[in-house]
N, C-alpha and C. Protein backbone atom coordinates (compact mmCIF):
# COMPACT_ATOMS: atom_id res chain seq x y z
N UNK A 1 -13.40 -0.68 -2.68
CA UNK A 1 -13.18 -0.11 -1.35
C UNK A 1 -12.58 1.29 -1.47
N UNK A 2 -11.89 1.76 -2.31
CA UNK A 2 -11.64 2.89 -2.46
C UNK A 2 -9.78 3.34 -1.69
N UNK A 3 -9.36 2.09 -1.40
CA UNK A 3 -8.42 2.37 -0.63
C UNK A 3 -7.74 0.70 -0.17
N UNK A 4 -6.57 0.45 0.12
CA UNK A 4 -5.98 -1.05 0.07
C UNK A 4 -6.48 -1.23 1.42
N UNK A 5 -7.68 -2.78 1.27
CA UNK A 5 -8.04 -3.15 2.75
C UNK A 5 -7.49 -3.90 3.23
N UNK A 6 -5.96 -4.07 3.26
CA UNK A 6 -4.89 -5.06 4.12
C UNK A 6 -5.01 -4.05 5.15
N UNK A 7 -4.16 -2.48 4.67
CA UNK A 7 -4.21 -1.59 5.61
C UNK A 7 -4.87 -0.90 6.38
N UNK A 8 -6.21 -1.07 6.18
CA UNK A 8 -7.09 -0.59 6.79
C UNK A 8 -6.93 -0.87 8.39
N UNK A 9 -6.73 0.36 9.15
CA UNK A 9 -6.73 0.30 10.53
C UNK A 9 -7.81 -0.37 11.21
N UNK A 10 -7.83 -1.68 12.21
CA UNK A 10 -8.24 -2.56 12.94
C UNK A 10 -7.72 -3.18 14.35
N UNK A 11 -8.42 -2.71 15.50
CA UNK A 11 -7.47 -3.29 16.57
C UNK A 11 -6.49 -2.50 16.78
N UNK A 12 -6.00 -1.11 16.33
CA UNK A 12 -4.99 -0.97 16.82
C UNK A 12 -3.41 -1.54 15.76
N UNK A 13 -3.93 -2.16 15.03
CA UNK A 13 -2.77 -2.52 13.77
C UNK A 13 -3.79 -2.66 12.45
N UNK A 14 -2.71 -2.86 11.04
CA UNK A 14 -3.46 -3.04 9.78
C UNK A 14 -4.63 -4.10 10.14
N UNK A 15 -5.41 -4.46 9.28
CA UNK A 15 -6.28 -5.17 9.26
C UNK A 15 -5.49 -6.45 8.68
N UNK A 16 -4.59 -6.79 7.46
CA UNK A 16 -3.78 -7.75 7.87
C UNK A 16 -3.43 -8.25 8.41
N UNK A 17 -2.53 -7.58 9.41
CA UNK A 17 -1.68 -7.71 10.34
C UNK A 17 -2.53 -8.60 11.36
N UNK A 18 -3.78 -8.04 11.68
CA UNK A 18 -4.98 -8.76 12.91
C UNK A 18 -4.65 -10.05 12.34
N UNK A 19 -5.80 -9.98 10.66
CA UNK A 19 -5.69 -11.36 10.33
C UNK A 19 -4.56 -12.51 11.12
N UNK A 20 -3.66 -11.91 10.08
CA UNK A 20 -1.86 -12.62 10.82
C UNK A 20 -2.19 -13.41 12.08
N UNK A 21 -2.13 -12.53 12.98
CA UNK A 21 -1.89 -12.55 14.01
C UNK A 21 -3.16 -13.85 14.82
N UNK A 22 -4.27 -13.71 14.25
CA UNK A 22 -5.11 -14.66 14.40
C UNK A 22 -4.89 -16.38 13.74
N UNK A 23 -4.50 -16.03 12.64
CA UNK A 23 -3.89 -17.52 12.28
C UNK A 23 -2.70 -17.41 12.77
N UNK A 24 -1.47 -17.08 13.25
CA UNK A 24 -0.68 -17.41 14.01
C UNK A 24 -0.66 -18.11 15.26
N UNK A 25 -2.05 -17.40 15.87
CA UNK A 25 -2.62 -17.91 17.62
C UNK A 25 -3.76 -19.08 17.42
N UNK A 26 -4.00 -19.36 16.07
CA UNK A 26 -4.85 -20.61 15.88
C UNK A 26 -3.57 -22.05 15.60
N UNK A 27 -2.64 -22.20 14.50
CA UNK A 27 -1.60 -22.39 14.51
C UNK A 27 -0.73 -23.00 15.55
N UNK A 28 -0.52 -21.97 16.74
CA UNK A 28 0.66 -22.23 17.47
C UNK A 28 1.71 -21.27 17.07
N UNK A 29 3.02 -21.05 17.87
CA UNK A 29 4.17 -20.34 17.77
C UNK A 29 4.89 -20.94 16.94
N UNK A 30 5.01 -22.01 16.43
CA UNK A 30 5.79 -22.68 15.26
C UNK A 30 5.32 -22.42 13.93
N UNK A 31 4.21 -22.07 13.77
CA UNK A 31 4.08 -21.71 12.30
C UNK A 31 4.52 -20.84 11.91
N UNK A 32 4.42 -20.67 10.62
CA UNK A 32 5.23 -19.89 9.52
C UNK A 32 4.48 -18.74 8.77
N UNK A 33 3.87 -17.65 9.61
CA UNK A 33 2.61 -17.04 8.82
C UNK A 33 3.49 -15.99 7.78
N UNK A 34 2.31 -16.42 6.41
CA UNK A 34 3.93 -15.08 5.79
C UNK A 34 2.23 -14.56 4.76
N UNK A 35 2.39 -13.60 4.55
CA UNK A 35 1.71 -12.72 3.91
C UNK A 35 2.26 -12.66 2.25
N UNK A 36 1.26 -12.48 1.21
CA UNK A 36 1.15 -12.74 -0.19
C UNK A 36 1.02 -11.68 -0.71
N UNK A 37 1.64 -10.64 -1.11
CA UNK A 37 1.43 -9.45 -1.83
C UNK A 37 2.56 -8.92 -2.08
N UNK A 38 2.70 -7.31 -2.32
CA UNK A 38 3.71 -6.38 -2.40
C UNK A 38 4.43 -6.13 -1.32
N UNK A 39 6.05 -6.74 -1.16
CA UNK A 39 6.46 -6.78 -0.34
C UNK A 39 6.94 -4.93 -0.14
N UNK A 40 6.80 -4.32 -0.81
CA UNK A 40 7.17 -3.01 -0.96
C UNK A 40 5.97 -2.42 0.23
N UNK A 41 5.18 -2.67 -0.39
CA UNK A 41 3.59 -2.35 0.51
C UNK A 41 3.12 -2.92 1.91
N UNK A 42 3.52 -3.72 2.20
CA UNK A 42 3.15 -5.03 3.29
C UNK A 42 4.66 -5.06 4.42
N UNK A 43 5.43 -5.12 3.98
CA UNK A 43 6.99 -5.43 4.71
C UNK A 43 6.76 -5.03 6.54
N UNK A 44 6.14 -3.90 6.76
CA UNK A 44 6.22 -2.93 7.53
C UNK A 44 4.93 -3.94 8.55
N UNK A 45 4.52 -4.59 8.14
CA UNK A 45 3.43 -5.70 8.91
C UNK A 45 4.36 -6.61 10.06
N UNK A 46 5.05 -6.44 10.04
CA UNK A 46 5.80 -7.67 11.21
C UNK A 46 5.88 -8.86 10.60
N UNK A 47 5.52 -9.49 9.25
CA UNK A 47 5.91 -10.97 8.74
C UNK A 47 6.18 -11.06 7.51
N UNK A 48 7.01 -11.98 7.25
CA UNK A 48 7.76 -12.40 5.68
C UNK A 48 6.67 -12.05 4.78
N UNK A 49 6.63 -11.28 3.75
CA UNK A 49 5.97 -11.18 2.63
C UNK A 49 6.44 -11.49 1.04
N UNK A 50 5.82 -11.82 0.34
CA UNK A 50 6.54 -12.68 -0.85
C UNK A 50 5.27 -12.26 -1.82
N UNK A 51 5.72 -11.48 -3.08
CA UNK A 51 4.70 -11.52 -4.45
C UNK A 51 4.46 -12.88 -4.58
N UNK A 52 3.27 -12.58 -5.56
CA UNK A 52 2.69 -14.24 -6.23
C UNK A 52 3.84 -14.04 -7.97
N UNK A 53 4.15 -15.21 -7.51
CA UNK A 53 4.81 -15.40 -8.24
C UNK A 53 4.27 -15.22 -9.95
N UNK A 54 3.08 -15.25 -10.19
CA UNK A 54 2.13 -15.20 -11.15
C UNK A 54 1.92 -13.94 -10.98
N UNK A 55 2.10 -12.74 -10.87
CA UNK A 55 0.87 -11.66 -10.92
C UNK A 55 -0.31 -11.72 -11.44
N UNK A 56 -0.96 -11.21 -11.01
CA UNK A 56 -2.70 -10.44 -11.75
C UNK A 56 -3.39 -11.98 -11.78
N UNK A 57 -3.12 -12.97 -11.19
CA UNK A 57 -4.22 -14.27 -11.17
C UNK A 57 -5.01 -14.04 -9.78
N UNK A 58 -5.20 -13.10 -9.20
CA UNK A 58 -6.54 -13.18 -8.19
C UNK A 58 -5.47 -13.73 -6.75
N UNK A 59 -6.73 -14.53 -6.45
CA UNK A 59 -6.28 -15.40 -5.52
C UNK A 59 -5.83 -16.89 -5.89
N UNK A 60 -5.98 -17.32 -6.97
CA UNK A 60 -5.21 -18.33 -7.37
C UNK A 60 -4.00 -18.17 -7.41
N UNK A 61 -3.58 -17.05 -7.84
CA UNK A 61 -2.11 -16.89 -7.98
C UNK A 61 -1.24 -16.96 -6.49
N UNK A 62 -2.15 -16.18 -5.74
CA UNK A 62 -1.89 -16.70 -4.28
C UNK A 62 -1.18 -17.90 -3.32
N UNK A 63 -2.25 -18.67 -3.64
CA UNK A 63 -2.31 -19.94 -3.38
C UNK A 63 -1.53 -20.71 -4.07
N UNK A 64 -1.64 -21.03 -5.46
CA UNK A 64 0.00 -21.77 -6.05
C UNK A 64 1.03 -21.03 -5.25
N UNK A 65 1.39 -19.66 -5.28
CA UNK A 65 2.62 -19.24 -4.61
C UNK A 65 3.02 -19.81 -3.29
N UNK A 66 1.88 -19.33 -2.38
CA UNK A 66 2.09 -20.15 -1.14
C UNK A 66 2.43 -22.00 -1.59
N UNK A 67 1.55 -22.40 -1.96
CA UNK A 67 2.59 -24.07 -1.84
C UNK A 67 3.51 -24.01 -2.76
N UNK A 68 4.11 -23.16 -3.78
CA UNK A 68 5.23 -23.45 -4.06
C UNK A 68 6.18 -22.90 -3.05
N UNK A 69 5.98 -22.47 -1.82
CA UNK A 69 6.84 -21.71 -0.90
C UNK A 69 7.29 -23.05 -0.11
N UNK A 70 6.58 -23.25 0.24
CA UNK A 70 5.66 -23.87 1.66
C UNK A 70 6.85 -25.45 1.29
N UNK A 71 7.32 -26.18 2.71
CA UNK A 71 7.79 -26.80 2.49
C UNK A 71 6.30 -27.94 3.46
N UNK A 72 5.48 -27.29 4.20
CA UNK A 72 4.87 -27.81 5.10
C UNK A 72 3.67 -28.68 3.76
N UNK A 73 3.03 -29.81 4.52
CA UNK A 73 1.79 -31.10 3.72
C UNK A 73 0.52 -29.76 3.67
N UNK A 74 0.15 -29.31 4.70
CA UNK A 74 -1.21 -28.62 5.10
C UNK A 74 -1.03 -27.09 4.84
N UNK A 75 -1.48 -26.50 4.30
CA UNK A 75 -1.27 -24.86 4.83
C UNK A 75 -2.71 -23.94 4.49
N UNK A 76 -2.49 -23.23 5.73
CA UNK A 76 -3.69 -22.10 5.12
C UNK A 76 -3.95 -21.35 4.90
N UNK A 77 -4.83 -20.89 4.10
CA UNK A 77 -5.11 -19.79 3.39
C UNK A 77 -5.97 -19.08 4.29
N UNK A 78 -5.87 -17.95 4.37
CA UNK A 78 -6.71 -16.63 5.20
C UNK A 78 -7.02 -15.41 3.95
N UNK A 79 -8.18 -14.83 3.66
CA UNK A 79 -7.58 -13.33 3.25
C UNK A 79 -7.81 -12.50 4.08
N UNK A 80 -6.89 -11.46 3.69
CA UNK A 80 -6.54 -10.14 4.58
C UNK A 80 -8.06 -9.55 4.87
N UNK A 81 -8.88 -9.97 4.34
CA UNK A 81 -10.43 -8.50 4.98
C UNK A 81 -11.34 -9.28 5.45
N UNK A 82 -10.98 -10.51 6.35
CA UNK A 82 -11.83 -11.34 7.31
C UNK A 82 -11.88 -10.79 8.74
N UNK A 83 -11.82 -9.62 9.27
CA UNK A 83 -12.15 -8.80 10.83
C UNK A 83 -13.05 -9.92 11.68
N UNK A 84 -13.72 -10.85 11.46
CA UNK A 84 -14.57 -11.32 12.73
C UNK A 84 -13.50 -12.80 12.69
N UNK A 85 -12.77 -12.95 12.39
CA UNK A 85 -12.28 -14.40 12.54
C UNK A 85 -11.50 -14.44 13.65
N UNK A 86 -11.54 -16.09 14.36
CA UNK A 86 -11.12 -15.86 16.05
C UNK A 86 -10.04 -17.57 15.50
N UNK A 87 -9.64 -17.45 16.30
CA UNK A 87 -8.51 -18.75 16.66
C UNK A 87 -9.09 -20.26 16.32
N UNK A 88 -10.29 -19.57 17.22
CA UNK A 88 -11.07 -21.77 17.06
C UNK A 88 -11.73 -22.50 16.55
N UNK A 89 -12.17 -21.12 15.36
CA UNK A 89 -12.69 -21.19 14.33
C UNK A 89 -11.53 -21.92 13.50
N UNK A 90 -10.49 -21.42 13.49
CA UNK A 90 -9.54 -21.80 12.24
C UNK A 90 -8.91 -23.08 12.48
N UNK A 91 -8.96 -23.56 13.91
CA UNK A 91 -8.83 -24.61 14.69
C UNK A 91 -9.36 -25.78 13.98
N UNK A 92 -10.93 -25.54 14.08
CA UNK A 92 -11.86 -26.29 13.45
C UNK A 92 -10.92 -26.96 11.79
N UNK A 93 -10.90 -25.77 11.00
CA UNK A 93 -10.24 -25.99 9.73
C UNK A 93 -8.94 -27.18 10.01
N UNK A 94 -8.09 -26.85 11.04
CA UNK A 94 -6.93 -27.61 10.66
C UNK A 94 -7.49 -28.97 11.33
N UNK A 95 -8.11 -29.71 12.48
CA UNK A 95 -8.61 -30.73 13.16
C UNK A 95 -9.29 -31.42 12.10
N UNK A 96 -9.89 -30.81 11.31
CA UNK A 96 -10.69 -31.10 9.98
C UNK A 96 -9.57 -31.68 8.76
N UNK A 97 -9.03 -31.09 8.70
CA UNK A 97 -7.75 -31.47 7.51
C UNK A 97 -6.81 -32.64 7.62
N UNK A 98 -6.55 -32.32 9.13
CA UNK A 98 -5.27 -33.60 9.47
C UNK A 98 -6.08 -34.44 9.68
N UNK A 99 -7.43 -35.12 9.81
CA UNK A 99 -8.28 -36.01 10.02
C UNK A 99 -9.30 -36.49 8.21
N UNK A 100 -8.69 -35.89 7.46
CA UNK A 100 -9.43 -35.66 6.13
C UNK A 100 -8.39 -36.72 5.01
N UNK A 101 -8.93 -37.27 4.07
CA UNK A 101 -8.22 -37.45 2.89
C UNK A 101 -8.17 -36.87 1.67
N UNK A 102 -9.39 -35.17 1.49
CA UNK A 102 -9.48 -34.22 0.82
C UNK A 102 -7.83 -33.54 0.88
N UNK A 103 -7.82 -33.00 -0.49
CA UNK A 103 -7.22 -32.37 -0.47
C UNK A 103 -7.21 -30.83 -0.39
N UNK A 104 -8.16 -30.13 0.07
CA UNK A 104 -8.55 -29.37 0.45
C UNK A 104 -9.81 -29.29 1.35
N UNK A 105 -9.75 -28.84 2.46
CA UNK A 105 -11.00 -28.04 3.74
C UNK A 105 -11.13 -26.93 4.06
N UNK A 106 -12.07 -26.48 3.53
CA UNK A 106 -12.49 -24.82 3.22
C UNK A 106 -13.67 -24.32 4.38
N UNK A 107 -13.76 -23.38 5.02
CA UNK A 107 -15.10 -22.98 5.72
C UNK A 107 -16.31 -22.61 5.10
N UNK A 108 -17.11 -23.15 5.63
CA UNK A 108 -18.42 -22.85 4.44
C UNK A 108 -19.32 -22.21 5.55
N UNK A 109 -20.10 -21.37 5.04
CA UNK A 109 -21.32 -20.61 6.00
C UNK A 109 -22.24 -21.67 5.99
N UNK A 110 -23.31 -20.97 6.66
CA UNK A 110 -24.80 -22.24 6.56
C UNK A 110 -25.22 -22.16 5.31
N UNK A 111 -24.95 -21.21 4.47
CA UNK A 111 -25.97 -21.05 3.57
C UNK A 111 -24.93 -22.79 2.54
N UNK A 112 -23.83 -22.95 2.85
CA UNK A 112 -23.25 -23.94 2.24
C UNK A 112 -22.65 -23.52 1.27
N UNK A 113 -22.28 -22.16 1.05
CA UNK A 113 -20.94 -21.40 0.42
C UNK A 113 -19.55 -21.61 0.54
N UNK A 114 -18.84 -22.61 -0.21
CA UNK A 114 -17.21 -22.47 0.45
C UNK A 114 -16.38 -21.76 0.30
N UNK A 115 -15.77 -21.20 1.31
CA UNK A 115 -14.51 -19.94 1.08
C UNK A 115 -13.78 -20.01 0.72
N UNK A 116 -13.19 -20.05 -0.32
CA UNK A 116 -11.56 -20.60 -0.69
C UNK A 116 -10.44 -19.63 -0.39
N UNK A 117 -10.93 -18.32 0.65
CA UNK A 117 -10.00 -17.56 0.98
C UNK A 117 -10.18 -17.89 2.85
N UNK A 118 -10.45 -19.22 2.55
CA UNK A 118 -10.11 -19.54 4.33
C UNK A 118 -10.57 -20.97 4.65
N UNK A 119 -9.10 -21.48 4.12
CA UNK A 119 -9.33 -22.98 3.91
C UNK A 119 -7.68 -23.95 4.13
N UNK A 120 -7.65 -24.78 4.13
CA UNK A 120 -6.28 -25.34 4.30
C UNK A 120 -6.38 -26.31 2.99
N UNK A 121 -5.22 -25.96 2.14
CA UNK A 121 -4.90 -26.53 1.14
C UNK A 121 -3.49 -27.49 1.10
N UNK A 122 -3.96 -28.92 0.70
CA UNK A 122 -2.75 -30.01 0.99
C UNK A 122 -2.00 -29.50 -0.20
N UNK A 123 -0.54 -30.05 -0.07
CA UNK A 123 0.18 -29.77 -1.40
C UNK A 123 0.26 -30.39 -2.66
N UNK A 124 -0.87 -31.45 -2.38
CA UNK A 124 -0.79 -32.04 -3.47
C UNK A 124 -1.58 -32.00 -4.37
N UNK A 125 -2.57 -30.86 -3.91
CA UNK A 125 -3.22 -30.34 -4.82
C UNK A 125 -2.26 -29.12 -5.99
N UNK A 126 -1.42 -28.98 -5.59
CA UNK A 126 -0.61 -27.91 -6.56
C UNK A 126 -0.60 -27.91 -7.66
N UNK A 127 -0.55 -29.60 -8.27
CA UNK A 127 -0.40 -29.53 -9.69
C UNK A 127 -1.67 -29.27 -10.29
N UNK A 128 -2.69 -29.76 -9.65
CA UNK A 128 -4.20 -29.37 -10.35
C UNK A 128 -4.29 -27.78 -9.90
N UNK A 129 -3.67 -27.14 -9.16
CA UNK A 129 -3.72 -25.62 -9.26
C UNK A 129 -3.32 -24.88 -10.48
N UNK A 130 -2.20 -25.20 -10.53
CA UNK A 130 -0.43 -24.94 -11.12
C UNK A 130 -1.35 -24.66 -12.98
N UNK A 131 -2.24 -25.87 -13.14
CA UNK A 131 -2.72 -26.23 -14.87
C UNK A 131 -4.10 -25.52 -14.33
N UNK A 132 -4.83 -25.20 -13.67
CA UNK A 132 -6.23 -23.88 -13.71
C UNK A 132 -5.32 -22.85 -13.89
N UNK A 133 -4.25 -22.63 -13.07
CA UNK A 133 -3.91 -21.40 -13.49
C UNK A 133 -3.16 -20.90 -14.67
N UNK A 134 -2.83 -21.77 -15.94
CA UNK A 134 -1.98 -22.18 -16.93
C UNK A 134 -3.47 -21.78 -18.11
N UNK A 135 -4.21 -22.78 -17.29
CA UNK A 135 -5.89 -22.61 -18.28
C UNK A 135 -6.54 -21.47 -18.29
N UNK A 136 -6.11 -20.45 -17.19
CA UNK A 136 -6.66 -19.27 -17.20
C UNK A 136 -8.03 -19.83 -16.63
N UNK A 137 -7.86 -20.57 -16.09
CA UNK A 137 -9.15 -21.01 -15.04
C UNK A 137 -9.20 -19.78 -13.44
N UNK A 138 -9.68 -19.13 -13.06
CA UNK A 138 -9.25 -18.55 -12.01
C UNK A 138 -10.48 -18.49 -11.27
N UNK A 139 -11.62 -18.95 -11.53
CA UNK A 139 -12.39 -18.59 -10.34
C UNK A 139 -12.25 -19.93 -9.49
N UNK A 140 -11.59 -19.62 -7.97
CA UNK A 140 -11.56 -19.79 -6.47
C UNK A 140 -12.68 -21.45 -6.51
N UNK A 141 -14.29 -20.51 -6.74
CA UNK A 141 -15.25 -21.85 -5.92
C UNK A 141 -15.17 -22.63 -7.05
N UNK A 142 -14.94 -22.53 -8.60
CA UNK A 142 -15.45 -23.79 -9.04
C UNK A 142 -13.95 -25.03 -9.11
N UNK A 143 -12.78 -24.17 -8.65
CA UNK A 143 -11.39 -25.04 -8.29
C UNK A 143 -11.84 -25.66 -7.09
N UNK A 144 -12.38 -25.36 -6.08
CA UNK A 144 -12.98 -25.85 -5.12
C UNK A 144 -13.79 -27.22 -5.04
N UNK A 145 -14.75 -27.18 -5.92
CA UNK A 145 -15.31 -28.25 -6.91
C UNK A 145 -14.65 -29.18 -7.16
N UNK A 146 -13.79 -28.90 -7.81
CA UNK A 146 -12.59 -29.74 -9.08
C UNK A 146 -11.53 -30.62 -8.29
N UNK A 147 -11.49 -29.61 -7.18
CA UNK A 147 -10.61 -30.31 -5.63
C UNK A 147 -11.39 -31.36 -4.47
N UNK A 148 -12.65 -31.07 -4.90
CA UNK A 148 -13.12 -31.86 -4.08
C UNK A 148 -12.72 -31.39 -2.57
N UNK A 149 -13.05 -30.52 -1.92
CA UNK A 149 -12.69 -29.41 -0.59
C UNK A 149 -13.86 -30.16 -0.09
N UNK A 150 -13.85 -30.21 1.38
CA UNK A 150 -14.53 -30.65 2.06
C UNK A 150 -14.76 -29.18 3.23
N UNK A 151 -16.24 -29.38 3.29
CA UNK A 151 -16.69 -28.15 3.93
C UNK A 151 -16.20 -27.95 5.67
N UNK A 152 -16.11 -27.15 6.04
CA UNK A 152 -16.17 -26.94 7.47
C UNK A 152 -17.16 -25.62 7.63
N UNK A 153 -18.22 -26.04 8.36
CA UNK A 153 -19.04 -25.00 8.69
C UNK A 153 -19.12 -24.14 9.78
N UNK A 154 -18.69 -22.81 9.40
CA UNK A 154 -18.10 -21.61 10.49
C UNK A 154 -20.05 -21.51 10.96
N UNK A 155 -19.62 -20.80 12.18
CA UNK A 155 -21.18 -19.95 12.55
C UNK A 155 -21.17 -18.72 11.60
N UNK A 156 -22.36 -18.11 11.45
CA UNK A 156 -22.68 -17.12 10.47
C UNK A 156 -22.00 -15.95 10.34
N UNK A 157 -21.39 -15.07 10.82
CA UNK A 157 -20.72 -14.10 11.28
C UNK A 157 -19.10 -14.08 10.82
N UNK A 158 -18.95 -15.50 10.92
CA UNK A 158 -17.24 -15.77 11.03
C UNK A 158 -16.66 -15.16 10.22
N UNK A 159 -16.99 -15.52 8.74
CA UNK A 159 -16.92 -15.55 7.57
C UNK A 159 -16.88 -13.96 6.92
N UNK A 160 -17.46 -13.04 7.71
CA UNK A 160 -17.81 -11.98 7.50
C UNK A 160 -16.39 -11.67 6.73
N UNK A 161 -16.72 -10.55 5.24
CA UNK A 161 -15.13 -9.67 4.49
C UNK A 161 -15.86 -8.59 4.13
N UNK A 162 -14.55 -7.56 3.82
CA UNK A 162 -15.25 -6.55 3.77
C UNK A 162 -14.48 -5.76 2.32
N UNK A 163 -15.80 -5.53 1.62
CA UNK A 163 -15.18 -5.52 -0.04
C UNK A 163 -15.70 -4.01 -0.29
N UNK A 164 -16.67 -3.15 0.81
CA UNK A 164 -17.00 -1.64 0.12
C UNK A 164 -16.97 -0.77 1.37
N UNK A 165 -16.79 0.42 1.71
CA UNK A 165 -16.90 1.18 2.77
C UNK A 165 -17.91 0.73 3.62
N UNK A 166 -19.37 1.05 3.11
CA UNK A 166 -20.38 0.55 3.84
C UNK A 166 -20.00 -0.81 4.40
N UNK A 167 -19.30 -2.06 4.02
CA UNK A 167 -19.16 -2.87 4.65
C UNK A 167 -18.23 -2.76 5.94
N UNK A 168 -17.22 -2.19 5.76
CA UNK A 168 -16.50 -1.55 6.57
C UNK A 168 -16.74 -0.71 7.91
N UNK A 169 -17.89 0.03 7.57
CA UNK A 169 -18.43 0.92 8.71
C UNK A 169 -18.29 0.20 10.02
N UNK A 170 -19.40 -1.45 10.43
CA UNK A 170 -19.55 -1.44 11.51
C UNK A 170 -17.69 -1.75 12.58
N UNK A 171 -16.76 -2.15 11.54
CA UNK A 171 -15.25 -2.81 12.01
C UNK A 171 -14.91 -1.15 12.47
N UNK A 172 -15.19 -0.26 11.71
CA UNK A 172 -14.49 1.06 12.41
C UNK A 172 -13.93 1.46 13.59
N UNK A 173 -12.79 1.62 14.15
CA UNK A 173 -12.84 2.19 15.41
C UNK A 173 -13.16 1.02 16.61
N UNK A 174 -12.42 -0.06 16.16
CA UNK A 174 -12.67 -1.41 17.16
C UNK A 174 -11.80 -1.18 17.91
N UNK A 175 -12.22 -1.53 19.50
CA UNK A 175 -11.09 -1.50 20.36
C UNK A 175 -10.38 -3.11 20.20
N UNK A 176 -9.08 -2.87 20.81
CA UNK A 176 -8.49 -4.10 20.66
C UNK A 176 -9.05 -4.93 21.46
């Protein structure tokens, strides 16, 4: 991308920050949304931010961090460069989870891709995290696999991230 796409202006705030703010209003006012990165970099977002306790593991490192935080059974994972994601979409995810005996429910497109950067992960998957990430196991979909995640299928669009400028273009300049 050429530039950190948490911050990337969206809506009127970072593009994080939207995120946030969307799993917060999917959620409810009682949740606990806290953001995973450089708290040096991020702080200035309006919510608790916390390094991965692991550096340089991707998004695995992520995710162990969050449930080693997390005192909550369910929690979810969002990443920061999802711009089309709405409330009832993520809805779907948690109605799906508290009704599930997976230990993980991930959104999957039609094509039947699962996201593991927008999924609700139980805590008791931690320890099978905790040893991929020990194994230097780090790719996301095939832990997904290994977890046995049960799909939730977003409409096509939902899912949309944005990893190069050109992807970026059409989010430009969104009104709130």
């Amino acid at each position: 991308m050429g530039q950190d796409k948490a911050l990337l202006p969206f809506r009127g705030r970072a593009l994080a920050a939207h995120v946030a703010r969307i799993v917060n209003q999917a959620l409810g006012p009682s949740s606990a949304v806290t953001i995973l990165g450089d708290p040096g970099r991020y702080s200035q977002l309006g919510y608790p931010v916390h390094a991965d306790l692991v550096p340089n593991c991707g998004p695995l490192g992520g995710i162990v961090t969050a449930l080693n935080l997390t005192k909550s059974d369910w929690n979810m994972v969002v990443a920061c460069d999802m711009p089309t994601l709405v409330p009832s979409n993520l809805r779907m995810l948690v109605e799906h989870a508290l009704g599930s005996t997976a230990d993980c429910v991930a959104a999957s497109g039609t094509a039947g891709d699962l996201e593991p950067l927008c999924a609700f992960y139980h805590r008791r998957c931690l320890a099978a995290l905790e040893r991929a990430l020990r194994d230097n196991r780090l790719k996301m979909k095939d832990l997904l696999v290994e977890l046995g995640a049960s799909p939730v299928v977003f409409p096509p669009a939902a899912l949309a991230n944005v990893n190069t400028p050109d992807e970026w273009i059409p989010f430009q300049d969104q009104p709130r």
